[in-house]
PDB file of N, CA and C in Angstrom:
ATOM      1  N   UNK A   1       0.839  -1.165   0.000  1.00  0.00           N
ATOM      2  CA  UNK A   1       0.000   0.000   0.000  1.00  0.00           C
ATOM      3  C   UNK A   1       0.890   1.236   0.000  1.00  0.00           C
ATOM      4  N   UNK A   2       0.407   2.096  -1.051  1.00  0.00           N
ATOM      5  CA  UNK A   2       1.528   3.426  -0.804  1.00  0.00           C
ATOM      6  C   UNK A   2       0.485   4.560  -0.531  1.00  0.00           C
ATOM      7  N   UNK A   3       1.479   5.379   0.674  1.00  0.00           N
ATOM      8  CA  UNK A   3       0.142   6.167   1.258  1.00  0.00           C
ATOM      9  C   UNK A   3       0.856   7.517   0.913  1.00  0.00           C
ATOM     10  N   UNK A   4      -0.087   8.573   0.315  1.00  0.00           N
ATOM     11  CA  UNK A   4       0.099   9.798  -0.091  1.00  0.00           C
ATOM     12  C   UNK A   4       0.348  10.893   0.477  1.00  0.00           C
ATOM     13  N   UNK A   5       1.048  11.507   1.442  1.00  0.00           N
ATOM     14  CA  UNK A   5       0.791  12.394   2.346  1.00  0.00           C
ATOM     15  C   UNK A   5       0.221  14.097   1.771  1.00  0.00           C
ATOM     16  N   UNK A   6      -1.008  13.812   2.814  1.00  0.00           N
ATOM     17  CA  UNK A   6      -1.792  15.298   2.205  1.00  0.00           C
ATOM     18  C   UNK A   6      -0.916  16.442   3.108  1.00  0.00           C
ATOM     19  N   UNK A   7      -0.874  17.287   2.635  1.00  0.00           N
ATOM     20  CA  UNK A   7      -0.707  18.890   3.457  1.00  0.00           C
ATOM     21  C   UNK A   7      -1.294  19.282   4.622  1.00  0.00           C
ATOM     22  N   UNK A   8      -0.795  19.979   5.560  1.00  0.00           N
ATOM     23  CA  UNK A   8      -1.653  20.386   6.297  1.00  0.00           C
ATOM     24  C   UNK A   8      -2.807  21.770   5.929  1.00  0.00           C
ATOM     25  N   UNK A   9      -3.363  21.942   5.918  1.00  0.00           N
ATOM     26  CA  UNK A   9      -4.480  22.816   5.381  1.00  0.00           C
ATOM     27  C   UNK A   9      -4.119  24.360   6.409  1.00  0.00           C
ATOM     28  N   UNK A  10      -3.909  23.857   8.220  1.00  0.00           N
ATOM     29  CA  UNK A  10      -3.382  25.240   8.737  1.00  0.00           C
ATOM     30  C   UNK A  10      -2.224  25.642   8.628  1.00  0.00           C
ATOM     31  N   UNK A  11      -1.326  24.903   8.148  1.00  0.00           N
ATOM     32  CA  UNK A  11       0.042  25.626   7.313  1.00  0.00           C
ATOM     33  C   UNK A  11       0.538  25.908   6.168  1.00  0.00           C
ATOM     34  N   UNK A  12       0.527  26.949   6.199  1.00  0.00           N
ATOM     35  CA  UNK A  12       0.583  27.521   4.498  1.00  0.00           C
ATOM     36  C   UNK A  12       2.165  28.325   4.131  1.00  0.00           C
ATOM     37  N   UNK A  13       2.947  27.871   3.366  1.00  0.00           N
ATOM     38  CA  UNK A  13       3.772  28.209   2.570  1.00  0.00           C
ATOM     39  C   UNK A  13       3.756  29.493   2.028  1.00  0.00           C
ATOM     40  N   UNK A  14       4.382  30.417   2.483  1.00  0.00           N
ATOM     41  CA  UNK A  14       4.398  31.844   1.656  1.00  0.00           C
ATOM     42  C   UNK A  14       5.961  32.062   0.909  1.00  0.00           C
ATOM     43  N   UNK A  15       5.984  32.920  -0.206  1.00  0.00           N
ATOM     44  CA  UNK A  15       7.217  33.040  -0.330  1.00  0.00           C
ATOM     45  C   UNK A  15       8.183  33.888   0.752  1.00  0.00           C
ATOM     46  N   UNK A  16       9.382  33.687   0.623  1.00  0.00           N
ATOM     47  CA  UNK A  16      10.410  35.458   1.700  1.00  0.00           C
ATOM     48  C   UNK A  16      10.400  36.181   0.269  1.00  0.00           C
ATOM     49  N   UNK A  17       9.751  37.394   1.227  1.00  0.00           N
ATOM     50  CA  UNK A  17       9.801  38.836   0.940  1.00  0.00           C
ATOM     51  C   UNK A  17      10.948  38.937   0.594  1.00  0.00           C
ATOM     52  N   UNK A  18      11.953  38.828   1.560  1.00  0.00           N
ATOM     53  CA  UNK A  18      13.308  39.605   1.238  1.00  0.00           C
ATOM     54  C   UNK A  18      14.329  38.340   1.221  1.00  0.00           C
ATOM     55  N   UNK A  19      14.544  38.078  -0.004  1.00  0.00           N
ATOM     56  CA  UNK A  19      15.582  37.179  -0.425  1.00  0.00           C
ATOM     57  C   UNK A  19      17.077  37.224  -0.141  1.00  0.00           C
ATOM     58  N   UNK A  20      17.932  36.762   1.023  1.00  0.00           N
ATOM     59  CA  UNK A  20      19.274  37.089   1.103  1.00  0.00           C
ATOM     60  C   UNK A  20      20.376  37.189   0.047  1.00  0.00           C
ATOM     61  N   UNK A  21      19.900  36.620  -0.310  1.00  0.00           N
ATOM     62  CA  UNK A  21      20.836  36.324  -1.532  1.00  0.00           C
ATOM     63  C   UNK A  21      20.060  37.144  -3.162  1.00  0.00           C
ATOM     64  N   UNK A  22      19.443  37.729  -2.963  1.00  0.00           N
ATOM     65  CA  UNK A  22      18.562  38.317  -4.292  1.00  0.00           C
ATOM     66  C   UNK A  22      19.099  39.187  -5.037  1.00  0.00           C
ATOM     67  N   UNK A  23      20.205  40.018  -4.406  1.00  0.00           N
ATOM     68  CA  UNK A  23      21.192  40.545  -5.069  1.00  0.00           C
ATOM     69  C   UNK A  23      22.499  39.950  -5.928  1.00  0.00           C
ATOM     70  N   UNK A  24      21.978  38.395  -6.267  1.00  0.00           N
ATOM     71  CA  UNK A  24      22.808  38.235  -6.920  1.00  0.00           C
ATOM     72  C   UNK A  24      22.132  38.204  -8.716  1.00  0.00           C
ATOM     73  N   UNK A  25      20.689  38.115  -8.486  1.00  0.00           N
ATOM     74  CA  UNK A  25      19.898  38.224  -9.432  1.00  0.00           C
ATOM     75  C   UNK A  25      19.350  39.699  -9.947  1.00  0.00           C
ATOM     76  N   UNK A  26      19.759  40.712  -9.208  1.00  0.00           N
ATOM     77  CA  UNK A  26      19.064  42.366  -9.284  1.00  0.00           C
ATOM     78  C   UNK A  26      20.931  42.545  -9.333  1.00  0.00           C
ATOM     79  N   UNK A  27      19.996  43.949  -9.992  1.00  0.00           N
ATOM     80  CA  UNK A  27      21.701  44.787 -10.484  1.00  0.00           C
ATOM     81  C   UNK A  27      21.661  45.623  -9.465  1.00  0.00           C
ATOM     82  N   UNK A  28      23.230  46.102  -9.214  1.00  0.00           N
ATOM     83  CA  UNK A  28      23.314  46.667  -8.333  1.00  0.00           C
ATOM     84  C   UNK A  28      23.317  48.027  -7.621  1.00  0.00           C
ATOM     85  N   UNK A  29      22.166  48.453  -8.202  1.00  0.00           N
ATOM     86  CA  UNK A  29      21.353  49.739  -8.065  1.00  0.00           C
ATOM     87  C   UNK A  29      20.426  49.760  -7.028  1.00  0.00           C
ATOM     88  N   UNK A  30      19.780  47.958  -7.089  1.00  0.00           N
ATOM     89  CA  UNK A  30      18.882  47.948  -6.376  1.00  0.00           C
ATOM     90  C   UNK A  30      18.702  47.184  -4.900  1.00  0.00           C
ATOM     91  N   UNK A  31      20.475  46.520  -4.744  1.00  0.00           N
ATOM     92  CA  UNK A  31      21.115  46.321  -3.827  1.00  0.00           C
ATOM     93  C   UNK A  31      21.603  47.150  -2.685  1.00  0.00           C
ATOM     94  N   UNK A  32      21.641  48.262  -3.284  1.00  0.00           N
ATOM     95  CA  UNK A  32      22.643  49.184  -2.611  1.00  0.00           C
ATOM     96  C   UNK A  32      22.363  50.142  -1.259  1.00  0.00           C
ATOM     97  N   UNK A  33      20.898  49.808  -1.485  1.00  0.00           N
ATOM     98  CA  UNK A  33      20.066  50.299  -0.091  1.00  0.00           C
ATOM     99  C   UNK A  33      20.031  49.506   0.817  1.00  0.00           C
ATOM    100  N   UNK A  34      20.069  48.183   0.959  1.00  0.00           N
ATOM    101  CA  UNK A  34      19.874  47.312   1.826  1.00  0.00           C
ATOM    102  C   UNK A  34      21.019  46.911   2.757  1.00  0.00           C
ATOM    103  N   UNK A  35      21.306  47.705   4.042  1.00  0.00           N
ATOM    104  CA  UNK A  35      22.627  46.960   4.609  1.00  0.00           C
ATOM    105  C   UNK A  35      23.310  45.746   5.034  1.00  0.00           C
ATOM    106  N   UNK A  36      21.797  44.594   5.202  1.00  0.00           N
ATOM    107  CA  UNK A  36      22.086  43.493   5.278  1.00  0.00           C
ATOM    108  C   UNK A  36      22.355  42.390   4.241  1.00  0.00           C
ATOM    109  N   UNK A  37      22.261  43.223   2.793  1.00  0.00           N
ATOM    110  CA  UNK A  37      22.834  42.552   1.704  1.00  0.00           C
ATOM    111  C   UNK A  37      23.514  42.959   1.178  1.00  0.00           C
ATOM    112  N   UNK A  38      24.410  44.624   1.850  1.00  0.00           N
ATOM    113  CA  UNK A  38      26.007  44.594   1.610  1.00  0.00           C
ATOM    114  C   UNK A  38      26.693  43.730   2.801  1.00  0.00           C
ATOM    115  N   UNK A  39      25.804  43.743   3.893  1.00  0.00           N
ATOM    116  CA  UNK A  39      27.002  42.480   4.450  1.00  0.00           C
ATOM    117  C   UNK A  39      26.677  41.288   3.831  1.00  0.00           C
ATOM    118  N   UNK A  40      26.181  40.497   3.401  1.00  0.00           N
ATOM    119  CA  UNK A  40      26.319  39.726   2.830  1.00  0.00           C
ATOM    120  C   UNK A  40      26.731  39.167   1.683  1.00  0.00           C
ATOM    121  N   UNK A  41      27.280  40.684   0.758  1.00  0.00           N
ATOM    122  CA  UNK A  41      27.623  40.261  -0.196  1.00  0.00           C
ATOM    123  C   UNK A  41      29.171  41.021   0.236  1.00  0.00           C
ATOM    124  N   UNK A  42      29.336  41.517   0.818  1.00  0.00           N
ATOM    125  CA  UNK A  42      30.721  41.778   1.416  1.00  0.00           C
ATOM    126  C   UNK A  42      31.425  40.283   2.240  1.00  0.00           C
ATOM    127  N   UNK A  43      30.574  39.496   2.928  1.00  0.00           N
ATOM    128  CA  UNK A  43      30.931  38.227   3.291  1.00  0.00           C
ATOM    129  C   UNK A  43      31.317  37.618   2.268  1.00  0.00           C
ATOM    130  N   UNK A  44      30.279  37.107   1.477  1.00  0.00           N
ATOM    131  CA  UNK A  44      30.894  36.247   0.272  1.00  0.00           C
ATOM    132  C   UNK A  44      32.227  36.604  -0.599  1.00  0.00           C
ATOM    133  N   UNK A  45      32.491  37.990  -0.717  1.00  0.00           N
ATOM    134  CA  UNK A  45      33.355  38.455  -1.487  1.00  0.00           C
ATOM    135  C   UNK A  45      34.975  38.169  -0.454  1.00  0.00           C
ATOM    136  N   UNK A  46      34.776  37.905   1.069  1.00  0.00           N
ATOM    137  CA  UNK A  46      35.822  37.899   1.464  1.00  0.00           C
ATOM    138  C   UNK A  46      36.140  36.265   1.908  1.00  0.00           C
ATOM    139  N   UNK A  47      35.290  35.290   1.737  1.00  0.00           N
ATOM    140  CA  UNK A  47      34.844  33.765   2.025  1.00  0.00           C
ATOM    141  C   UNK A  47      35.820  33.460   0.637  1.00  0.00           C
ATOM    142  N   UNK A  48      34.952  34.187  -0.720  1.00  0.00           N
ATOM    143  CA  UNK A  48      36.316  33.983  -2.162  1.00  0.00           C
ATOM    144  C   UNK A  48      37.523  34.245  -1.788  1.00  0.00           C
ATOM    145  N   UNK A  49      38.055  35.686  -0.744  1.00  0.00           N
ATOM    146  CA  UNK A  49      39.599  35.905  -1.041  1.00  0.00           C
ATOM    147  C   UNK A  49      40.230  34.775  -0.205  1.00  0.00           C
ATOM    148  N   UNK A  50      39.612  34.595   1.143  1.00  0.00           N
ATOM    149  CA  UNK A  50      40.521  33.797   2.200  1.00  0.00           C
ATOM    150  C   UNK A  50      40.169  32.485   1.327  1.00  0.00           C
ATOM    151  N   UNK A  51      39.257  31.773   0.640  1.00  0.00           N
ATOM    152  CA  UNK A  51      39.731  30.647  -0.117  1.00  0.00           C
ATOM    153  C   UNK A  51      40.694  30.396  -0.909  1.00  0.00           C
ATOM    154  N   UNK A  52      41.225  31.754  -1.588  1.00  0.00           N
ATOM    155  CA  UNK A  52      42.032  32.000  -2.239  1.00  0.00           C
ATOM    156  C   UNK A  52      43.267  31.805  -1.360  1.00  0.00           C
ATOM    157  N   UNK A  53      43.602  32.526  -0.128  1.00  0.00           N
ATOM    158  CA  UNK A  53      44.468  32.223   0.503  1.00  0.00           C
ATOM    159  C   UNK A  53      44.957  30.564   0.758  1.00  0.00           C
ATOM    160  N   UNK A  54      44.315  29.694   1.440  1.00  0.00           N
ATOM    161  CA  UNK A  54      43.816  28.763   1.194  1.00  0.00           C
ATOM    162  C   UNK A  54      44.433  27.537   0.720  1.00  0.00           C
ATOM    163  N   UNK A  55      44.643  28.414  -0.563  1.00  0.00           N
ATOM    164  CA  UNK A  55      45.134  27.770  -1.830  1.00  0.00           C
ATOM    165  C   UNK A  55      46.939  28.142  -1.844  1.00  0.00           C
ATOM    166  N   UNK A  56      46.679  28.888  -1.430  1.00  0.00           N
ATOM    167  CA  UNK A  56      48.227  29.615  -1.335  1.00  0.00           C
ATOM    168  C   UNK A  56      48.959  28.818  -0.016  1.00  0.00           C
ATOM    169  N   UNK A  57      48.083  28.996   1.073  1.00  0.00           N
ATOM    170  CA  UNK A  57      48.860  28.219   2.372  1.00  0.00           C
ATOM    171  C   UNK A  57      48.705  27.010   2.013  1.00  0.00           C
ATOM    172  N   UNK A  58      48.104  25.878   0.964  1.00  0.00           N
ATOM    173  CA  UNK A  58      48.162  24.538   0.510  1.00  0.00           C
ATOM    174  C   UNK A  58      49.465  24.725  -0.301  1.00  0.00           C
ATOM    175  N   UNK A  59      49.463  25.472  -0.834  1.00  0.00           N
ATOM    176  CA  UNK A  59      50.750  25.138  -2.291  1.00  0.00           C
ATOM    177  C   UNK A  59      51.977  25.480  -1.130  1.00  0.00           C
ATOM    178  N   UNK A  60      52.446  25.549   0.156  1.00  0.00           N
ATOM    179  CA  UNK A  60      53.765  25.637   0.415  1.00  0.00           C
ATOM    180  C   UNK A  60      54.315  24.537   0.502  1.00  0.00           C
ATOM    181  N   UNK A  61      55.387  24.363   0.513  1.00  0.00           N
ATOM    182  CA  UNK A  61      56.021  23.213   0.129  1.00  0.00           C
ATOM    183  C   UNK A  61      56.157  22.604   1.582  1.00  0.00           C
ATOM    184  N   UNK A  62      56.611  21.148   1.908  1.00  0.00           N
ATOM    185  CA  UNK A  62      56.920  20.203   3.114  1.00  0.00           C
ATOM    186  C   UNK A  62      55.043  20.347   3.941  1.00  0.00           C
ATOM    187  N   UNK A  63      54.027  20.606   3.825  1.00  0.00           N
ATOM    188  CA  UNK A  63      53.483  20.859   4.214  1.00  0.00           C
ATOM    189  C   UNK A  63      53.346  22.078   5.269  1.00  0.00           C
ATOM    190  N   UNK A  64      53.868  23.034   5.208  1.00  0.00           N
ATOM    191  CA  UNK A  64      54.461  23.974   5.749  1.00  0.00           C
ATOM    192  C   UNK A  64      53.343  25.200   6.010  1.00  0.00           C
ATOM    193  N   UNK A  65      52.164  24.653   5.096  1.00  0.00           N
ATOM    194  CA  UNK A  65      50.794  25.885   5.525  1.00  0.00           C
ATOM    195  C   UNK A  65      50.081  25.397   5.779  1.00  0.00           C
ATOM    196  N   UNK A  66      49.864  23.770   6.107  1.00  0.00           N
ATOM    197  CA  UNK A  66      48.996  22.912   6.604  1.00  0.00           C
ATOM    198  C   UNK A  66      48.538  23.504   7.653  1.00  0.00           C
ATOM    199  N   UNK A  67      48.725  23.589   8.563  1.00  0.00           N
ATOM    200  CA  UNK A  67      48.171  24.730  10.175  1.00  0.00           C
ATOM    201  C   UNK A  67      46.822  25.768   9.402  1.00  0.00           C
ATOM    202  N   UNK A  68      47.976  26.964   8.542  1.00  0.00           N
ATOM    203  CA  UNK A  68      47.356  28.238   8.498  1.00  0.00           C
ATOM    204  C   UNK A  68      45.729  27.501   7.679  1.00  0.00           C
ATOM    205  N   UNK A  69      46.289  26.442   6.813  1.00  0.00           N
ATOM    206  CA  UNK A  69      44.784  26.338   5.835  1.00  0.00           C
ATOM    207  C   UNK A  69      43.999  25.637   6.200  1.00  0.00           C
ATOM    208  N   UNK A  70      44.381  25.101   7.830  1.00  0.00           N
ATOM    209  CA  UNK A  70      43.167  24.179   8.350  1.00  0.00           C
ATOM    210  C   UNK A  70      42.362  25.715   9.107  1.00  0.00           C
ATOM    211  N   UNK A  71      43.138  26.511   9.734  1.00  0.00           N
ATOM    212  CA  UNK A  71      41.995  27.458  10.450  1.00  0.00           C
ATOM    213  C   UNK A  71      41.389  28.355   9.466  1.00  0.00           C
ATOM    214  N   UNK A  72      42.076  28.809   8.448  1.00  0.00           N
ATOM    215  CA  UNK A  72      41.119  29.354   7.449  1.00  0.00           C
ATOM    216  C   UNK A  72      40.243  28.731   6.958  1.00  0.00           C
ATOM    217  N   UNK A  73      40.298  27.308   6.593  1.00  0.00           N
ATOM    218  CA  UNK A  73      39.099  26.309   6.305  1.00  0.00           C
ATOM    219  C   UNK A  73      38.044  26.338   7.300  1.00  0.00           C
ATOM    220  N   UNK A  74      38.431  26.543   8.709  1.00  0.00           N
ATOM    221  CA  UNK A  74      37.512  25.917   9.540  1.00  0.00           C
ATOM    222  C   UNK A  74      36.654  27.473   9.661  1.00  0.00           C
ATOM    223  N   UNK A  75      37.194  28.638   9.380  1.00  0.00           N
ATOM    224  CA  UNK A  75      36.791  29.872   9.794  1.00  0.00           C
ATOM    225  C   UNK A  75      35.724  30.140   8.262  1.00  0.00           C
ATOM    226  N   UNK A  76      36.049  29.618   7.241  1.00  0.00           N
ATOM    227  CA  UNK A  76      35.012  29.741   5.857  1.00  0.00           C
ATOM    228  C   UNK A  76      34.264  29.106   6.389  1.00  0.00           C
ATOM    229  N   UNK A  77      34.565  27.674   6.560  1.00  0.00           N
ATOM    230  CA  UNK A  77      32.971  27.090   6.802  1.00  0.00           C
ATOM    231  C   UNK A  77      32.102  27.696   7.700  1.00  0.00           C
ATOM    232  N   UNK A  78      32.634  27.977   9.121  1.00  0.00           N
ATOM    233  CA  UNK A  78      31.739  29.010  10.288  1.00  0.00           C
ATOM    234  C   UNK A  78      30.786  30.127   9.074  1.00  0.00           C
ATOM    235  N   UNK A  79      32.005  30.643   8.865  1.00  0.00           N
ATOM    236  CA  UNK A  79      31.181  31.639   7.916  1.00  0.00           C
ATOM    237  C   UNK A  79      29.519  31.621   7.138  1.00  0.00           C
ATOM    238  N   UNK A  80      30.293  30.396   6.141  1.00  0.00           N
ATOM    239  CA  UNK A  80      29.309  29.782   5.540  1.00  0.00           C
ATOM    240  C   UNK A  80      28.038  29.425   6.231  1.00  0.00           C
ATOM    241  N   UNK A  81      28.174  28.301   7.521  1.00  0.00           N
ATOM    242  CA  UNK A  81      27.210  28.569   8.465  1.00  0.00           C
ATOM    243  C   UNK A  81      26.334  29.626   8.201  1.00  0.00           C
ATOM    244  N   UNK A  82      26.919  30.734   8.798  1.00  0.00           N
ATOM    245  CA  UNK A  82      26.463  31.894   9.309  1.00  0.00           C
ATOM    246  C   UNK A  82      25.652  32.262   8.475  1.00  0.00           C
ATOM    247  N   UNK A  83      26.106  32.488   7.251  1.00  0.00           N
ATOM    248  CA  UNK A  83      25.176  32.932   5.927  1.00  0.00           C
ATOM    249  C   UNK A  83      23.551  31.479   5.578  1.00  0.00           C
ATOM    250  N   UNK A  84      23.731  30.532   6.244  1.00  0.00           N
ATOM    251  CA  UNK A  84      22.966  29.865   5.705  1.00  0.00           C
ATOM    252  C   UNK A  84      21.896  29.670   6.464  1.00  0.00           C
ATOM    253  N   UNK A  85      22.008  30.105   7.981  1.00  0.00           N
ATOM    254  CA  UNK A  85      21.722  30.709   9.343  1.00  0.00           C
ATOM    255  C   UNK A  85      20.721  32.165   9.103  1.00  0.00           C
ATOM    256  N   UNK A  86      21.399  32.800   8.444  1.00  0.00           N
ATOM    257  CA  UNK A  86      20.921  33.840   8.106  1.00  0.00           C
ATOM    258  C   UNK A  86      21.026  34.864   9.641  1.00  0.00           C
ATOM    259  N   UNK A  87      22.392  34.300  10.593  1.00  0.00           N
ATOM    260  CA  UNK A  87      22.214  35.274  11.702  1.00  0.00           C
ATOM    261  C   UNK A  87      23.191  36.286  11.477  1.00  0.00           C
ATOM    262  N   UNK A  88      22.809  37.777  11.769  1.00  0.00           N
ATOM    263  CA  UNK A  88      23.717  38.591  10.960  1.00  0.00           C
ATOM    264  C   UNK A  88      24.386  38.987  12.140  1.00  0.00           C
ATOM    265  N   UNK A  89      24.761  38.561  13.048  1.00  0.00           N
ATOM    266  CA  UNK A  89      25.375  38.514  14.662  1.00  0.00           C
ATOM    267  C   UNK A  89      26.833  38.303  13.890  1.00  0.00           C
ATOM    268  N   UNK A  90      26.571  36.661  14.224  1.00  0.00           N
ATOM    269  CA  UNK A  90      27.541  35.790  13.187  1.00  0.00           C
ATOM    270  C   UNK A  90      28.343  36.446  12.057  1.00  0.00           C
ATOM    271  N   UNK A  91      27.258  36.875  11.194  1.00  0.00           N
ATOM    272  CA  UNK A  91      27.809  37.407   9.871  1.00  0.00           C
ATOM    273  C   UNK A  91      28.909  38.150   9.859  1.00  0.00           C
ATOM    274  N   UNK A  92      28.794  39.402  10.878  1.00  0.00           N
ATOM    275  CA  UNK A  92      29.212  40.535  11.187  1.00  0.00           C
ATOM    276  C   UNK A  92      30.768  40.009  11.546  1.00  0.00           C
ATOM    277  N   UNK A  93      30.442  39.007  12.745  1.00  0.00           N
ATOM    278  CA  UNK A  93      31.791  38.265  13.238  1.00  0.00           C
ATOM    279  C   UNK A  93      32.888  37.997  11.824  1.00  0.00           C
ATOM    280  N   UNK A  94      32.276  36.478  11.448  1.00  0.00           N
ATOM    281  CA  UNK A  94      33.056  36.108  10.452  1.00  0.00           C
ATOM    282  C   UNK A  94      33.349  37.143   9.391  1.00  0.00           C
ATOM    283  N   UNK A  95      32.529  38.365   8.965  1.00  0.00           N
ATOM    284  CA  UNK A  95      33.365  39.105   7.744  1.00  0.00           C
ATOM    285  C   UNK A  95      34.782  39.846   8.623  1.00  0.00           C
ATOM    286  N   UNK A  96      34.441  40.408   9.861  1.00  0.00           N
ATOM    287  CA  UNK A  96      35.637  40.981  10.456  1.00  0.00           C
ATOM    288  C   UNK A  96      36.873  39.990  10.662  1.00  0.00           C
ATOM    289  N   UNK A  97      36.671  38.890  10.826  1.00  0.00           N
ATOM    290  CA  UNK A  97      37.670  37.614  11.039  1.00  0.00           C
ATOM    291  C   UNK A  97      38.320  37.535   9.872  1.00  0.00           C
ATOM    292  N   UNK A  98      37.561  37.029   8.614  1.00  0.00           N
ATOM    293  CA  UNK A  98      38.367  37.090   7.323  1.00  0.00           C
ATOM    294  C   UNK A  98      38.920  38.101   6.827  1.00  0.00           C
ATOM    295  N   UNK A  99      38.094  39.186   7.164  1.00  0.00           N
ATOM    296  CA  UNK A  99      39.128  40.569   6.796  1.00  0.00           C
ATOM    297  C   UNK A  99      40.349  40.420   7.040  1.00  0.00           C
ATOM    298  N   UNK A 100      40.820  40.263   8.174  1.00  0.00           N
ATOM    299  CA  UNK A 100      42.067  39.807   8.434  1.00  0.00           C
ATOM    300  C   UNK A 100      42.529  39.078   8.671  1.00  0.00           C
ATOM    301  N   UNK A 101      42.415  38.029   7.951  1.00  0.00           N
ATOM    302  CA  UNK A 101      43.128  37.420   7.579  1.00  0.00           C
ATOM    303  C   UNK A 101      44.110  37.427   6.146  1.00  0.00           C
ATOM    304  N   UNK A 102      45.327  36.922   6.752  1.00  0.00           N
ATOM    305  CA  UNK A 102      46.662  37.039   5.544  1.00  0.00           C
ATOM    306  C   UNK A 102      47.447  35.893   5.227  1.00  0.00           C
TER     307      UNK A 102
END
C-alpha cells in the first residue's frame, strides 16, 4: 500500500519577501540600499579571497601551511554557516575575522 501524504491545510507556505541572496539576481542599483545585503555580499566576497588564501597556504612546500589552511578552512565554513543561518550577529563576526586574515 503506498500512502500519499496530504498537506496540512493550517500551514501555508508563503514566499520570503526579502531574499538574502537576491542581489545576486538584481543589479546593483537595487542592492545598494539594503545593509544586510552589503554584508552579505561583502561576506561572500571575502569567504572567495581567504579561499584563495587557502590555496596559497596549501601550495607551500613540506606541508608547511597545513596549520594556516586548516583554520582558514575551519573559519570559511563558520562563515558559511552563518550565511545559511541567516544570523547577521555571526555574519558581522566572520566578515571581520576574514578581513584579516593574511
Amino acid at each position: 500500500m503506498h500512502i500519499k501524504p496530504q498537506p496540512d491545510p493550517a500551514i501555508k507556505m508563503t514566499s520570503a519577501k526579502n531574499d538574502p541572496l537576491g542581489f545576486l539576481n538584481n543589479n546593483a542599483s537595487e542592492s545598494q540600499n539594503n545593509p544586510q545585503t552589503d554584508l552579505i555580499q561583502l561576506l561572500l566576497y571575502e569567504i572567495i579571497r581567504v579561499k584563495e588564501l587557502i590555496k596559497y597556504y596549501d601550495s607551500i612546500p613540506n606541508r608547511g601551511g597545513q596549520l594556516g589552511a586548516s583554520i582558514l578552512n575551519e573559519l570559511v565554513s563558520e562563515a558559511y554557516e552563518s550565511l545559511v543561518n541567516y544570523d547577521i550577529v555571526l555574519m558581522k563576526k566572520y566578515y571581520d575575522l576574514l578581513l584579516n586574515c593574511d
